[in-house]
Protein backbone atom coordinates (compact mmCIF):
# COMPACT_ATOMS: atom_id res chain seq x y z
CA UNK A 1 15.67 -3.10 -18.23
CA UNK A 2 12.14 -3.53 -19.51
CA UNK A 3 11.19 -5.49 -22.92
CA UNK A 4 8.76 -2.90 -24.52
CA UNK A 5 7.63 -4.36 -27.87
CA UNK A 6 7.78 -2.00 -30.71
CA UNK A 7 7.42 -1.47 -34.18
CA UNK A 8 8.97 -0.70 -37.44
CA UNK A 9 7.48 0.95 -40.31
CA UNK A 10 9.19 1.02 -43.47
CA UNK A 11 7.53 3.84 -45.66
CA UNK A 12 8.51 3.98 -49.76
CA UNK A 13 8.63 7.71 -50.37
CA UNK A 14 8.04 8.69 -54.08
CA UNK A 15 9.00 11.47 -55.01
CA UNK A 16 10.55 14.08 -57.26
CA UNK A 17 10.83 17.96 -57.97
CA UNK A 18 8.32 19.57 -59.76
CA UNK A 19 10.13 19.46 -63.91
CA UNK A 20 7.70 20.41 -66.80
CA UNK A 21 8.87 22.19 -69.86
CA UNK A 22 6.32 22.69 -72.52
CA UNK A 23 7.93 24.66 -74.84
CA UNK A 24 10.45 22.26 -75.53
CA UNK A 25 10.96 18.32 -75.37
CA UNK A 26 15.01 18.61 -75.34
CA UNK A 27 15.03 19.62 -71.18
CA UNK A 28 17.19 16.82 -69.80
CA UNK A 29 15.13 17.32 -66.75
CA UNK A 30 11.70 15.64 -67.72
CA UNK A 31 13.95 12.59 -68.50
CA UNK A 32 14.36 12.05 -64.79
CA UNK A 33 10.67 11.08 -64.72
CA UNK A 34 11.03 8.89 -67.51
CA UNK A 35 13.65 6.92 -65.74
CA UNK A 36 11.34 7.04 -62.54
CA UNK A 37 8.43 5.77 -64.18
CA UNK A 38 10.37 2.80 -66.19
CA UNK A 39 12.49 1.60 -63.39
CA UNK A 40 10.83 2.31 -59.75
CA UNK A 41 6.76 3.56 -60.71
CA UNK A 42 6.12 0.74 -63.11
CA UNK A 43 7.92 -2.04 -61.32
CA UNK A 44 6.57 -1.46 -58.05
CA UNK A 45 2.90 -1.60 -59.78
CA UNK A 46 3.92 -5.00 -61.35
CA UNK A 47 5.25 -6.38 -58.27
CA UNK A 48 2.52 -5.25 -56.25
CA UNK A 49 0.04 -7.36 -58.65
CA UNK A 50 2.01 -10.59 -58.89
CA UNK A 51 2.45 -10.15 -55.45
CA UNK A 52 -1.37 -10.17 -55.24
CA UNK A 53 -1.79 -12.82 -58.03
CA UNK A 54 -0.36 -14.90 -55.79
CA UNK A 55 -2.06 -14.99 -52.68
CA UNK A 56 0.43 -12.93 -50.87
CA UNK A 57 -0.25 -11.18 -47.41
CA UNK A 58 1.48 -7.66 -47.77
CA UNK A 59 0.95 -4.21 -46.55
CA UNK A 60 2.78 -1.12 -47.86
CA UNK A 61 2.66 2.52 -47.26
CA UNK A 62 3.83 4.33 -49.92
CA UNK A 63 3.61 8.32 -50.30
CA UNK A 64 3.22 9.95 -53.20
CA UNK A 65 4.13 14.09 -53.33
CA UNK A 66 2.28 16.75 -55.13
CA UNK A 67 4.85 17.18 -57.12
CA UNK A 68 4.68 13.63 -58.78
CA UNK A 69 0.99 13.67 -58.85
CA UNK A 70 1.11 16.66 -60.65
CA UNK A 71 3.91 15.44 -63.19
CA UNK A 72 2.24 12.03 -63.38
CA UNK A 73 -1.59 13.53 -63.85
CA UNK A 74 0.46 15.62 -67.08
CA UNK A 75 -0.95 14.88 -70.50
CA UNK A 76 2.01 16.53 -72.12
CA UNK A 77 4.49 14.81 -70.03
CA UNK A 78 2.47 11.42 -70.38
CA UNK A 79 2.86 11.53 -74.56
CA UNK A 80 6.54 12.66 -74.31
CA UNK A 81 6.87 9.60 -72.16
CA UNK A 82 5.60 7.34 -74.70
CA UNK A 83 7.58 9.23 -77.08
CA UNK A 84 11.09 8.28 -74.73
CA UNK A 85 10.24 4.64 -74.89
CA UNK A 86 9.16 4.83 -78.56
CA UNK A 87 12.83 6.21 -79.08
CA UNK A 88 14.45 3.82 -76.39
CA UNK A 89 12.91 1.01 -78.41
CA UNK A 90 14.08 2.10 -81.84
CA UNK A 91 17.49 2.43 -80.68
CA UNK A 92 16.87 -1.45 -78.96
CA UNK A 93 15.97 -2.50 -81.99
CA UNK A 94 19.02 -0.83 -83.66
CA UNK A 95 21.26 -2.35 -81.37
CA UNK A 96 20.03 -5.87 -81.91
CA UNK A 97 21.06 -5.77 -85.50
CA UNK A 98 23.88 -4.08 -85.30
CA UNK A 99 25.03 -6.19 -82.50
CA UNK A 100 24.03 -9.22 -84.06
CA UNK A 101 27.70 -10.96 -83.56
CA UNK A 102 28.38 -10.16 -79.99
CA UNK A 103 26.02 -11.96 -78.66
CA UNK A 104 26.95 -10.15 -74.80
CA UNK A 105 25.76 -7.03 -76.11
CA UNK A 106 23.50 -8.06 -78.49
CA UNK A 107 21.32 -9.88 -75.01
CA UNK A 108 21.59 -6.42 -73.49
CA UNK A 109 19.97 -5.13 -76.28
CA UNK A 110 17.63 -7.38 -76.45
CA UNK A 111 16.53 -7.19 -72.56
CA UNK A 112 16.35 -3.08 -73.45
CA UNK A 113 14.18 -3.90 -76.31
CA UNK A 114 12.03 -5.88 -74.49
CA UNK A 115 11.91 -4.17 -71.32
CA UNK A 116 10.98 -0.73 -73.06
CA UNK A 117 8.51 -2.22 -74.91
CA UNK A 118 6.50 -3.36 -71.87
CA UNK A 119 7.01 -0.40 -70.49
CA UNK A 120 4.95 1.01 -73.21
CA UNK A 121 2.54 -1.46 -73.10
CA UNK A 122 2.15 -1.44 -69.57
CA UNK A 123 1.48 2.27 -69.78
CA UNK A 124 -0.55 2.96 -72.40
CA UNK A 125 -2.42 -0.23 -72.61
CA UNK A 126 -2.78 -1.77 -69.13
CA UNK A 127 -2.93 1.67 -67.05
CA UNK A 128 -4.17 4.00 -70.45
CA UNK A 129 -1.21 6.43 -68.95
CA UNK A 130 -2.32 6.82 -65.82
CA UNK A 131 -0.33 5.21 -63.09
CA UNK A 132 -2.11 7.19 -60.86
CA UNK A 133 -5.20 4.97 -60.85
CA UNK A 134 -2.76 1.62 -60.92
CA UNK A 135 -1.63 2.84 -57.33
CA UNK A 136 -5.31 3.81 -56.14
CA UNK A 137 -6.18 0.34 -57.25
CA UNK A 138 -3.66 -1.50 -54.64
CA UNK A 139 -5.60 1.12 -52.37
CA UNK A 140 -8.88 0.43 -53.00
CA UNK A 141 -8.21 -3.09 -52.41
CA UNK A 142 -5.99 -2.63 -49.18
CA UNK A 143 -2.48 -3.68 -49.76
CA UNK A 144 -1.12 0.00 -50.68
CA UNK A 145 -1.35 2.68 -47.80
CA UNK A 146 -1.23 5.99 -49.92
CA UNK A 147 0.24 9.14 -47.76
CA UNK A 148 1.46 12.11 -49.13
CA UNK A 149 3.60 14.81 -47.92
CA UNK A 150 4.31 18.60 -48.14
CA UNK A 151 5.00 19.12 -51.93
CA UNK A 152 8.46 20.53 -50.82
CA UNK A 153 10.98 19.07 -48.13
CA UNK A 154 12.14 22.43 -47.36
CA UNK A 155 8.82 23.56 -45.52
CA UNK A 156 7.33 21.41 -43.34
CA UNK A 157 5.43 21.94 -40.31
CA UNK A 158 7.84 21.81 -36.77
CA UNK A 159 11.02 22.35 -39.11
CA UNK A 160 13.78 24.71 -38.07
CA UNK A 161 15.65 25.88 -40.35
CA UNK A 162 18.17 28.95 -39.53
């Protein structure tokens, strides 16, 4: 039995199907990038720079589809996003005073409020809604590995399908 070294790579995939609705903001779908943006897009951009804040060694390769590109490169869908959180944060904020005597829910709507509300700043201010370039920065500076992938999983090349 030999003892062949070999190696692991661990690849964060990021994507999502293609979801744009112009003539209406009520398509449940679109929310789905909301929610992807607010708890995987923007937290992996924050980690990534505290991770480089503080002197940490780290290497990631991290694909991003055509699909997302194309959804996060979307002026529409990048105003209707600050639009969710503006709405996220009002109801926050309602929930904080109408909670104001249980204080178990009332922290939950506090961390909401507050967690929304970077969110928006984070997007709009830091990144000026584009969290396109936040990625290419990790890039550029060589801890972030960008691949992408065929914009579908259904057709790639070498797949069978019957």
């Amino acid at each position: 039995m030999s003892s062949t070294k070999g190696y692991v790579s661990f690849v964060l995939h990021a994507h999502l199907p293609f979801i744009h609705h112009p003539e209406s903001e009520d398509y449940l779908e679109e929310q789905w990038l909301y929610e992807a943006i607010s708890e995987t897009y923007i937290p992996l951009l924050t980690n990534f720079e505290m991770l480089v804040n503080e002197g940490v060694d780290f290497r990631i390769t991290m694909s991003l589809t055509p699909p997302l590109l194309c959804m996060l490169d979307n002026k529409l869908l990048q105003q209707r996003y600050i639009k969710y959180l503006e709405q996220h944060i009002e109801l926050a904020k309602k929930e904080i005073e109408r909670t104001v005597y249980d204080e178990r829910v009332n922290n939950l709507a506090k961390y909401y409020y507050d967690r929304y509300s970077n969110d928006l700043r984070i997007f709009r201010d830091k990144y000026a809604c584009n969290l396109i370039n936040g990625f290419k920065y990790f890039q550029d500076i060589g801890v972030l590995e960008i691949i992408t992938c065929g914009a579908t999983h259904r057709i790639l090349p070498y797949s069978i399908y019957y």
